[in-house]
Protein backbone atom coordinates (compact mmCIF):
# COMPACT_ATOMS: atom_id res chain seq x y z
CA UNK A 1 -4.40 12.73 26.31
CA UNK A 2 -1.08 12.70 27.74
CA UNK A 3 1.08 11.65 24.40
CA UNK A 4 0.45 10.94 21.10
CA UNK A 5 1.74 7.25 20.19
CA UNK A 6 2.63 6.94 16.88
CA UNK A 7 5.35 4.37 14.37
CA UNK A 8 6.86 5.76 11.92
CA UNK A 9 8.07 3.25 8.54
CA UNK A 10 11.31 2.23 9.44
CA UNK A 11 10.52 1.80 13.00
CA UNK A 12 7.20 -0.70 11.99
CA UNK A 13 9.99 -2.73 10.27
CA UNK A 14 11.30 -4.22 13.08
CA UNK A 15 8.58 -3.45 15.36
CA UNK A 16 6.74 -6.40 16.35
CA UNK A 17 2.70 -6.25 15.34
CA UNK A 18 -0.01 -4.79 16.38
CA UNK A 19 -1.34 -5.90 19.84
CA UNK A 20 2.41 -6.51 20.64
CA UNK A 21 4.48 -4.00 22.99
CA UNK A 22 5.77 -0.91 21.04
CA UNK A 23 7.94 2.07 22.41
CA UNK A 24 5.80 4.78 22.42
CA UNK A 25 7.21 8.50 21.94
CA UNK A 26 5.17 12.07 22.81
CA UNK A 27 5.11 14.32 19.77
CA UNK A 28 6.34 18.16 21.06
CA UNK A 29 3.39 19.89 21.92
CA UNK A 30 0.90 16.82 21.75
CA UNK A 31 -0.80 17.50 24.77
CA UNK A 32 -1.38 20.94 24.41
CA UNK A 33 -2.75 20.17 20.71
CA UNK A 34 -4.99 17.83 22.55
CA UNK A 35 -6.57 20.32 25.17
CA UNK A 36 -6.64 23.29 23.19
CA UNK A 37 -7.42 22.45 19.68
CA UNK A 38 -3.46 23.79 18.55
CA UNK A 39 -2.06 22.24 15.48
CA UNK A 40 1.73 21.18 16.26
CA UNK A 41 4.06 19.83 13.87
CA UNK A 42 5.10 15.62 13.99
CA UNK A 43 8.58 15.08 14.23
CA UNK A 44 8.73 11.75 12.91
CA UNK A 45 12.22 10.40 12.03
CA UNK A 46 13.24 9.74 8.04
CA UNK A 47 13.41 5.48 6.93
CA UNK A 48 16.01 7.32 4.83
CA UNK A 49 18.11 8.46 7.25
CA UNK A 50 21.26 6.97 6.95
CA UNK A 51 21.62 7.56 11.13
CA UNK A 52 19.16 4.94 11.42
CA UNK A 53 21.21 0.99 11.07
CA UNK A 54 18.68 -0.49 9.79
CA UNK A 55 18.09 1.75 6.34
CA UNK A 56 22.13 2.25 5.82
CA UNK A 57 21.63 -1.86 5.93
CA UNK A 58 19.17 -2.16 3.28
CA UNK A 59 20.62 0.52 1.43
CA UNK A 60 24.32 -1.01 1.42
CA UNK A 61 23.25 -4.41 0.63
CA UNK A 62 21.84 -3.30 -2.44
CA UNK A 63 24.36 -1.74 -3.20
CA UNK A 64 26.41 -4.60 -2.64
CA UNK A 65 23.91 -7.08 -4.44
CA UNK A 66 23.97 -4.29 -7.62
CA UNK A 67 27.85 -4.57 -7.46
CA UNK A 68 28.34 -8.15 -7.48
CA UNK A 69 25.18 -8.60 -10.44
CA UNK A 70 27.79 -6.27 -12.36
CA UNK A 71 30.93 -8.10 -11.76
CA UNK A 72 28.79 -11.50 -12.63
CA UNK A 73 27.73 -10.15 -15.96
CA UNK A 74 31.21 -9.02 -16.75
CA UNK A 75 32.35 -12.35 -16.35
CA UNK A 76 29.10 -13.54 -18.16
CA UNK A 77 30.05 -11.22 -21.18
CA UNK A 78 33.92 -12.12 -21.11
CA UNK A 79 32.82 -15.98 -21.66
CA UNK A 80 29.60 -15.17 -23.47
CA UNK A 81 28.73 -13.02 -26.64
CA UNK A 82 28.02 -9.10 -26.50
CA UNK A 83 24.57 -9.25 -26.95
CA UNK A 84 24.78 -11.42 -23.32
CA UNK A 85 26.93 -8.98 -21.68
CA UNK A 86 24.33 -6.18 -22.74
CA UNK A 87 21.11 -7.71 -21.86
CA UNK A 88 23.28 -8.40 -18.17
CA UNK A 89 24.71 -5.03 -17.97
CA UNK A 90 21.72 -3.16 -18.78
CA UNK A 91 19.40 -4.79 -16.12
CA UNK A 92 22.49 -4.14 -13.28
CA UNK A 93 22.62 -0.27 -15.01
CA UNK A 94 18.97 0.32 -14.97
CA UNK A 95 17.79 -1.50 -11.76
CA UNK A 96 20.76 0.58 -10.12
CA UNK A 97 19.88 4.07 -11.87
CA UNK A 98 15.95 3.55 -10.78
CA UNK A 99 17.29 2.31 -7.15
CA UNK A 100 18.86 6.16 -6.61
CA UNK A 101 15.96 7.61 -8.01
CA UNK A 102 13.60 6.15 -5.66
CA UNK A 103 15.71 6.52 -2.95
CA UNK A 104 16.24 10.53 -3.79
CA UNK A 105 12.82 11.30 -4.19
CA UNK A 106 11.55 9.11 -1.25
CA UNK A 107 13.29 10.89 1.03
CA UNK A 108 11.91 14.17 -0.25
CA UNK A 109 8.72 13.08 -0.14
CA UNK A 110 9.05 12.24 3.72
CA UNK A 111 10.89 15.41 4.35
CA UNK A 112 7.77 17.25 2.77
CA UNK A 113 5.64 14.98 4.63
CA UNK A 114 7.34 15.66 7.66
CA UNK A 115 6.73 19.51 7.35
CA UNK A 116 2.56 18.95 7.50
CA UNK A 117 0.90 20.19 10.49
CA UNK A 118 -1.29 17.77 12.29
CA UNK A 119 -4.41 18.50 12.98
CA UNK A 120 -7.85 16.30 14.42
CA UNK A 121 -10.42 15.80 11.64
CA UNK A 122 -14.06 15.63 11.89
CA UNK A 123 -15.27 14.36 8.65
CA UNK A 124 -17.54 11.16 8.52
CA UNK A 125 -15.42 8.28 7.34
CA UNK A 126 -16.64 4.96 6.31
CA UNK A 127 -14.82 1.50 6.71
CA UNK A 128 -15.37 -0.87 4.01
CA UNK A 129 -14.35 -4.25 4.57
CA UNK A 130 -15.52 -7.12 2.05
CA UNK A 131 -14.74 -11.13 3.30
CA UNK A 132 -15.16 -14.44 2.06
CA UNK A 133 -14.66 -17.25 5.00
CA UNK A 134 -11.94 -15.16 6.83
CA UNK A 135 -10.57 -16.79 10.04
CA UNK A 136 -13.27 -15.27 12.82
CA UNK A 137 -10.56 -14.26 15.25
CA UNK A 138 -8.33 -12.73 12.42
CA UNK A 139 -11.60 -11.02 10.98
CA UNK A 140 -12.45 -9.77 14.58
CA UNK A 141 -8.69 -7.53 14.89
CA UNK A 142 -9.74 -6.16 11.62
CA UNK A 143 -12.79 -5.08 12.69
CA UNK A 144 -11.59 -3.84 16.36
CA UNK A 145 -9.02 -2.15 14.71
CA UNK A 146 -11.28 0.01 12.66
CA UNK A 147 -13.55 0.79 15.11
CA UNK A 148 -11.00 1.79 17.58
CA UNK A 149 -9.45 4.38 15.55
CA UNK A 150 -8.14 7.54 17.43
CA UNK A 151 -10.09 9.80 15.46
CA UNK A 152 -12.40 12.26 16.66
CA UNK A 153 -14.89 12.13 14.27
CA UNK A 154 -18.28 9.86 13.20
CA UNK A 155 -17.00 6.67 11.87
CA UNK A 156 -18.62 3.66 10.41
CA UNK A 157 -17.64 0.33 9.40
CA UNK A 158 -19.52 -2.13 6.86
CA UNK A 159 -18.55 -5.62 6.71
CA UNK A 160 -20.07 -7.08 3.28
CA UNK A 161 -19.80 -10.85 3.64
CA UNK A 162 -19.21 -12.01 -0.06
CA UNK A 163 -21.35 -15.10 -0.09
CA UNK A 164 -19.53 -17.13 2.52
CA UNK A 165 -20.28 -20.28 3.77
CA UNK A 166 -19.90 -19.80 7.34
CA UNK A 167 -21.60 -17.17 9.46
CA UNK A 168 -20.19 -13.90 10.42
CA UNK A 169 -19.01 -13.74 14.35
CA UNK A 170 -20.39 -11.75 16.43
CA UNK A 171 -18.90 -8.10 16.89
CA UNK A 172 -21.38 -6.80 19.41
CA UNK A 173 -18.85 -6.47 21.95
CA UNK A 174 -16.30 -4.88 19.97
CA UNK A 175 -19.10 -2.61 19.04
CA UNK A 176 -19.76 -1.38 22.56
CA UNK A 177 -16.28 -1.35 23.96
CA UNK A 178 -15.60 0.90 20.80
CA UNK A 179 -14.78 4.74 21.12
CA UNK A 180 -18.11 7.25 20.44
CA UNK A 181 -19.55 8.02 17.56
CA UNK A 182 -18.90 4.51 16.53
CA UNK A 183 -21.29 2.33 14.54
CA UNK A 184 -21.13 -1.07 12.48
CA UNK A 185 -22.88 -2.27 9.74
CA UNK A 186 -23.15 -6.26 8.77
CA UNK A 187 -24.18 -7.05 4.66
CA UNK A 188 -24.40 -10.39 3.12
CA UNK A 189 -24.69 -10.81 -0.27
CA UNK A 190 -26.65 -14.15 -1.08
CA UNK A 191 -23.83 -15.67 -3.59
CA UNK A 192 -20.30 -15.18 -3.89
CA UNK A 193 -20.10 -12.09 -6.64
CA UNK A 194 -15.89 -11.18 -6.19
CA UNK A 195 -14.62 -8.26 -4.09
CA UNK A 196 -15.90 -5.50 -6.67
CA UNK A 197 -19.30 -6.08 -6.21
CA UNK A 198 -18.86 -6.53 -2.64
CA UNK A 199 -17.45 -3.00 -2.15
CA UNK A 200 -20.21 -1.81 -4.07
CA UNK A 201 -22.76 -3.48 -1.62
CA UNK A 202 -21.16 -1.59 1.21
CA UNK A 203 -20.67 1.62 -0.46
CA UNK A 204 -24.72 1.62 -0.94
CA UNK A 205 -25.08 1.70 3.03
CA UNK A 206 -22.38 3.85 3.88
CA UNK A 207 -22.50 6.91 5.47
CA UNK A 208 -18.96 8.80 4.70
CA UNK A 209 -17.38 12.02 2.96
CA UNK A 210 -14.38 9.52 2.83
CA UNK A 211 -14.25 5.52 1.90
CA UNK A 212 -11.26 3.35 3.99
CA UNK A 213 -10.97 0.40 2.00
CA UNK A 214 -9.29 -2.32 3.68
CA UNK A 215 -9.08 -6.22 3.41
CA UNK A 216 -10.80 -8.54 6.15
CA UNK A 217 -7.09 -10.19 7.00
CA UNK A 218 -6.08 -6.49 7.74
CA UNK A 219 -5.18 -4.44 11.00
CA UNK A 220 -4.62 -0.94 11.44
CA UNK A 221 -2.54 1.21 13.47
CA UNK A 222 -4.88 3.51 15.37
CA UNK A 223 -3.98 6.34 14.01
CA UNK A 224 -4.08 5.15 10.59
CA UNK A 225 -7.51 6.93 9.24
CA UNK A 226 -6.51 10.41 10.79
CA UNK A 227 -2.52 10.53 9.44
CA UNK A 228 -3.90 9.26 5.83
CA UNK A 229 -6.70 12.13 6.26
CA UNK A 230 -3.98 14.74 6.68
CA UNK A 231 -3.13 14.36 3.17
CA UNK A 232 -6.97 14.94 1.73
CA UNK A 233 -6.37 18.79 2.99
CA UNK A 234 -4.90 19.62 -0.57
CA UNK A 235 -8.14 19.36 -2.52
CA UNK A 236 -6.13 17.96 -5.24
CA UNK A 237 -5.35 14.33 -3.76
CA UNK A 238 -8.41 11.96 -4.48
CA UNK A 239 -6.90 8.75 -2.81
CA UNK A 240 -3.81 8.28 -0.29
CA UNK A 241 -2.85 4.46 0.08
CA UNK A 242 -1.14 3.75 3.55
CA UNK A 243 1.73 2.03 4.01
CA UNK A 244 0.94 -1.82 4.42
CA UNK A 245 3.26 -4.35 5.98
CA UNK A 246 3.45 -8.02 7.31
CA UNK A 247 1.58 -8.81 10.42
CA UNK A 248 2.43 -12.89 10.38
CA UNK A 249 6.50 -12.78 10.53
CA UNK A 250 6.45 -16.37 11.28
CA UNK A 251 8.56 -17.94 8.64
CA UNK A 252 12.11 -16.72 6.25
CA UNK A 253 9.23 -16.45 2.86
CA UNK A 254 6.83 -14.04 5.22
CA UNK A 255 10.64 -12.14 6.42
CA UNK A 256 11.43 -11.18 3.71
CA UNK A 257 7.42 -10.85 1.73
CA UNK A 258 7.70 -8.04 4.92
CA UNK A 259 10.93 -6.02 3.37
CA UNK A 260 9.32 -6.41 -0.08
CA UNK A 261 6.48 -4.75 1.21
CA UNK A 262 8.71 -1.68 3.41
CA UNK A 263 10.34 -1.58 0.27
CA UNK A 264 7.25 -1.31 -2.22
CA UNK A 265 5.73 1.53 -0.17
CA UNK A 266 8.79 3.59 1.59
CA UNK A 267 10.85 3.58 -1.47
CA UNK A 268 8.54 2.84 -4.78
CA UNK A 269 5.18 4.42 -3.28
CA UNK A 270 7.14 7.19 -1.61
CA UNK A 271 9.08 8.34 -4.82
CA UNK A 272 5.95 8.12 -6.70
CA UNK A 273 4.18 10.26 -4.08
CA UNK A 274 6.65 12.83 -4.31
CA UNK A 275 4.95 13.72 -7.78
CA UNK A 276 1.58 12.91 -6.77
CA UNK A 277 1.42 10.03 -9.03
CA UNK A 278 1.08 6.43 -6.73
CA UNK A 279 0.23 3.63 -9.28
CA UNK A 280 -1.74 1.34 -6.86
CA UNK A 281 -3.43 2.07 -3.82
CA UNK A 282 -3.32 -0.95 -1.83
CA UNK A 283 -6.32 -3.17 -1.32
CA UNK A 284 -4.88 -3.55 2.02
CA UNK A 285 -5.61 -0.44 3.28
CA UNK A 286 -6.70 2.81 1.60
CA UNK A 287 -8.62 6.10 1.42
CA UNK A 288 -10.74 7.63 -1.28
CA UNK A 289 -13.10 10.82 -1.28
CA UNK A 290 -16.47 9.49 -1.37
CA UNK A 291 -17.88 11.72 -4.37
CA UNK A 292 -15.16 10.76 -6.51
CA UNK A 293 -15.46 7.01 -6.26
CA UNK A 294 -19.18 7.40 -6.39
CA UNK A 295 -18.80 8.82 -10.20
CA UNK A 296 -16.54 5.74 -10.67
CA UNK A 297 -18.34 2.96 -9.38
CA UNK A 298 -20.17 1.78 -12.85
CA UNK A 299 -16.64 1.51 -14.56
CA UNK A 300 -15.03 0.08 -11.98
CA UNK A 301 -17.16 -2.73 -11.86
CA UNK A 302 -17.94 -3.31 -14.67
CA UNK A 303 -14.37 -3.37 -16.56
CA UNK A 304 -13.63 -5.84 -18.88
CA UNK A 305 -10.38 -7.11 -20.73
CA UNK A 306 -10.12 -9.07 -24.31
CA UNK A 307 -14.16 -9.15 -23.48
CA UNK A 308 -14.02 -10.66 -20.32
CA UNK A 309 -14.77 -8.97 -16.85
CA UNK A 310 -11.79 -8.64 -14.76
CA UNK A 311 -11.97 -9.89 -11.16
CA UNK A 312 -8.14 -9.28 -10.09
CA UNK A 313 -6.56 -6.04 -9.78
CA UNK A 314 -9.13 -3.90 -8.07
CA UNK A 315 -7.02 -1.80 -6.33
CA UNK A 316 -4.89 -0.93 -9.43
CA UNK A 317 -7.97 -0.22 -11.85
CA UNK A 318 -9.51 2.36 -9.19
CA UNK A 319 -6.23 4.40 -8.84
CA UNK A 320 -5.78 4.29 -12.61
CA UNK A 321 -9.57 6.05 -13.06
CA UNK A 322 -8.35 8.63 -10.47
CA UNK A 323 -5.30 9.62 -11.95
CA UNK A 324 -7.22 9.54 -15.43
CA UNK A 325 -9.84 11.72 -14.00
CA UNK A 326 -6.85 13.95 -13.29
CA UNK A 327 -6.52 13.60 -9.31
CA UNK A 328 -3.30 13.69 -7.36
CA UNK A 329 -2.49 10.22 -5.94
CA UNK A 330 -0.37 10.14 -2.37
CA UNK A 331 0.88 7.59 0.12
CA UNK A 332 0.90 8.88 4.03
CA UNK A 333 3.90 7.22 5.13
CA UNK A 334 2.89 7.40 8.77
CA UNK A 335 -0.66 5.61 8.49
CA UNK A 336 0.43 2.17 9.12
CA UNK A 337 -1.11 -1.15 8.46
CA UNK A 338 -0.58 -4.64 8.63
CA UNK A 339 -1.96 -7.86 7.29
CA UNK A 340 -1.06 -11.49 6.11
CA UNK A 341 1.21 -13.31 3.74
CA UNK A 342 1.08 -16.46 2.82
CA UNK A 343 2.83 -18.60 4.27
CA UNK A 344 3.65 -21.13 1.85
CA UNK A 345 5.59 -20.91 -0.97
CA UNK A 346 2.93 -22.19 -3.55
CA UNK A 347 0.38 -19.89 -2.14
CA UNK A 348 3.04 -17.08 -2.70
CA UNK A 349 3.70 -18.19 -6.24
CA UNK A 350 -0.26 -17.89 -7.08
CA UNK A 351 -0.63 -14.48 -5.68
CA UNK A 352 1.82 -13.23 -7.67
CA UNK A 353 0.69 -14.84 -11.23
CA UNK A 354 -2.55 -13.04 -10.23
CA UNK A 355 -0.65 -9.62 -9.64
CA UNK A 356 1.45 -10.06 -13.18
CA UNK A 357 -1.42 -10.39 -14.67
CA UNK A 358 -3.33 -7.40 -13.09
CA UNK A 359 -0.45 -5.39 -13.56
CA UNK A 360 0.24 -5.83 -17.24
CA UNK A 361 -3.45 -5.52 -18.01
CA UNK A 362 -3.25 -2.29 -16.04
CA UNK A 363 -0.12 -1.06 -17.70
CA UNK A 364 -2.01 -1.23 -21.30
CA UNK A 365 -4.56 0.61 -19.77
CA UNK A 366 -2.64 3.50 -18.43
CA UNK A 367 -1.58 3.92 -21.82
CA UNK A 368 -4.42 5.74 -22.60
CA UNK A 369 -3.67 8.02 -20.13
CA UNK A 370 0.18 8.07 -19.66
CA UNK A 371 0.64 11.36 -21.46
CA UNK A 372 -1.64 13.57 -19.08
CA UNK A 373 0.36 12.77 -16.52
CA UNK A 374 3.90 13.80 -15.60
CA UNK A 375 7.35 12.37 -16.79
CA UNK A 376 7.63 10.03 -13.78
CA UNK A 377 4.36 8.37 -13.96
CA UNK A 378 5.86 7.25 -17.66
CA UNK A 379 9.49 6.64 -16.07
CA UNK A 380 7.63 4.63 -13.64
CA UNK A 381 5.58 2.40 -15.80
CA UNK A 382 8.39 1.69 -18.20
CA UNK A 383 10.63 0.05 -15.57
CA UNK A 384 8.02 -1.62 -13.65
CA UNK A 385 7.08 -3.28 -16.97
CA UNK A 386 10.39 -3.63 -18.17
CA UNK A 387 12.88 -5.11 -15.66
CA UNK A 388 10.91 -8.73 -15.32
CA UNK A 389 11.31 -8.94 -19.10
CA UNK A 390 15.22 -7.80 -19.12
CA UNK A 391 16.02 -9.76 -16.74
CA UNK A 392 14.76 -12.83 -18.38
CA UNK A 393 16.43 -11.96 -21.57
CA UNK A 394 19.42 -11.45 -19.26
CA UNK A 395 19.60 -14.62 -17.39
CA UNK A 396 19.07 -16.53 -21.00
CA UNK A 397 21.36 -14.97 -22.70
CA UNK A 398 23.61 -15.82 -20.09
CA UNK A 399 22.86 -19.29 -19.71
CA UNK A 400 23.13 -19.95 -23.07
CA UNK A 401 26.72 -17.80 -23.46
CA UNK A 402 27.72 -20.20 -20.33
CA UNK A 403 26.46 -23.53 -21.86
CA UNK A 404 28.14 -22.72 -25.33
């Protein structure tokens, strides 16, 4: 192999998808590594790095957005009461105080990441990928991007179809166009049981030291499986979520869904990384060691809430039994993946009542929990559950200040 092509964060946020022409850039010493078996060293550029335009961008319009949500709710509080001026103020204080934070310990965390030494694994790796009447062509790039994974060692893929009403396509081509030591499994389950139970089905026929989960809308960069595997070398990490970002940049909602996304896993993941404490590995696209999720599986599907079983948040509950097991929870910043957004609004709106509701259902849970685990996993929690709510009071308080 000539070069080693690889993205790194900041340059997937502009870069178009997958499939799409990419610049492509040799890593120092790639080709030896490849002949001879030599580790070498990535030198992969920072999203942090205030060289690059785009991240001094983002990082100056929030700046300018926190500046101007001050200097409104000074003028709210001058017309308004105190207690209006302080639910304002705080929000501006706090979402500005947790904006530095994340974007100090972000950029550690890629700095550290940076320093790894790359290496090709061997391990056996298993691709789980539950549907329920995907598009055929969209499920057909997931499944060609799993199986075409740069990675030197056995990998399989199981596609669990969840009860669907139409018929899986065929993926025998894809199968033997596919690199070696490639093979693909096809379940159906007879009725439509929800994702849980169709991750289950596929973890009972595959063969893997390490579980990929990934959703059926999903594509991944090919050398997502073997930078996310880099991070399993500390014994301590039992799941690394990768980061996941828009593949369908058609419309201004799916835009800006995309620098939600950059910004949920370069900056929130990232800082959270940094002390080994991610609170949600993405459905989208993530890795687990196989023996750990195997002593997991009964609670995981069969959690319930206020006595009824839950259905939404799957990804959230299984990183919350990790890190209450006591394992170390990472995000590789340089396995990419992409996937869909809605693309209307109302669509948009319904995902995220079901990720409010997974998320504060979660958040009770990790209180359990939240006192094995360092001072940012806490600091974490208490702002992600936190803000909504001020803000609310905020914008109220202010409304009602205005109107009076």
């Amino acid at each position: 192999m000539g070069g080693e092509q690889f993205r790194t964060a900041t340059q997937a946020l502009i870069a178009p998808p997958i499939g799409a022409s990419a610049p492509k850039c040799s890593a120092p010493g790639a080709a030896d590594a490849a002949s001879t078996g030599r580790q070498f060293v990535r030198q992969e550029a920072s999203p942090f790095d205030t060289r690059s335009s785009l991240t001094a961008t983002v990082v100056w319009l929030s700046l300018v957005i926190l500046a101007l949500l001050l200097v409104a709710t000074f003028f709210v509080g001058q017309r308004g009461t105190y207690r209006a001026w302080t639910g304002g103020s705080l929000y501006a204080v706090l979402v500005t105080s947790w904006l530095f934070v994340q974007i100090l310990l972000g950029h550690a965390e890629w700095r550290r990441q940076r320093r790894f030494r790359s290496r090709r694994h061997e391990d056996r790796v298993a691709v789980l990928i539950p549907t329920y009447n995907e598009d055929p062509s969209i499920l057909r790039g997931c499944v060609q991007s799993a199986l075409n994974q740069d990675y030197d060692g056995p990998l399989q893929v199981v596609v669990v179809d969840d009860g669907g009403k139409q018929r899986l396509p065929s993926f025998k081509d894809l199968v033997e166009s596919s690199p070696p030591h490639r093979s693909l499994l096809c379940l159906r389950l007879p009725t439509n049981q929800g994702k849980r139970h169709a991750q289950a089905a596929g973890l009972r026929g595959a063969r893997g030291d390490y579980l990929v989960t990934m959703d059926s809308d999903t594509r991944l960069d090919p050398r997502a499986v073997d930078n996310a595997l880099l991070q399993f070398e500390d014994p301590r990490v039992g799941a690394v979520t990768g980061v996941c970002l828009v593949d369908n940049r058609v419309s201004l909602l799916t835009r800006l869904i995309h620098l939600r996304y950059w910004n949920a896993f370069c900056q929130e993941r990232a800082s959270q990384s940094y002390l080994d404490v991610v609170t949600c590995c993405s459905g989208v696209f993530s890795v687990y060691r196989r023996r750990l999720v195997d002593g997991l599986t009964e609670r995981y599907l069969n959690q319930r809430f206020l006595g009824r079983p839950c259905h939404y948040g799957d990804d959230r509950h299984l990183t919350n039994l990790l890190l209450w097991e006591g394992h170390e929870v990472r995000v590789a910043l340089n396995a990419l993946a992409w996937t869909q957004a809605p693309t209307r609004l109302l669509t948009w709106a319904r995902q995220q009542r079901r990720w409010s509701q997974s998320f504060y259902r979660e958040f009770l849970w990790s209180l359990r929990f939240v006192h094995r685990r360092n001072f940012y996993f806490a600091y974490c929690l208490f702002f992600q559950a936190s803000l909504p709510l001020l803000l609310l009071y905020g914008l109220g308080r202010g409304l009602i200040a205005v109107g009076s």
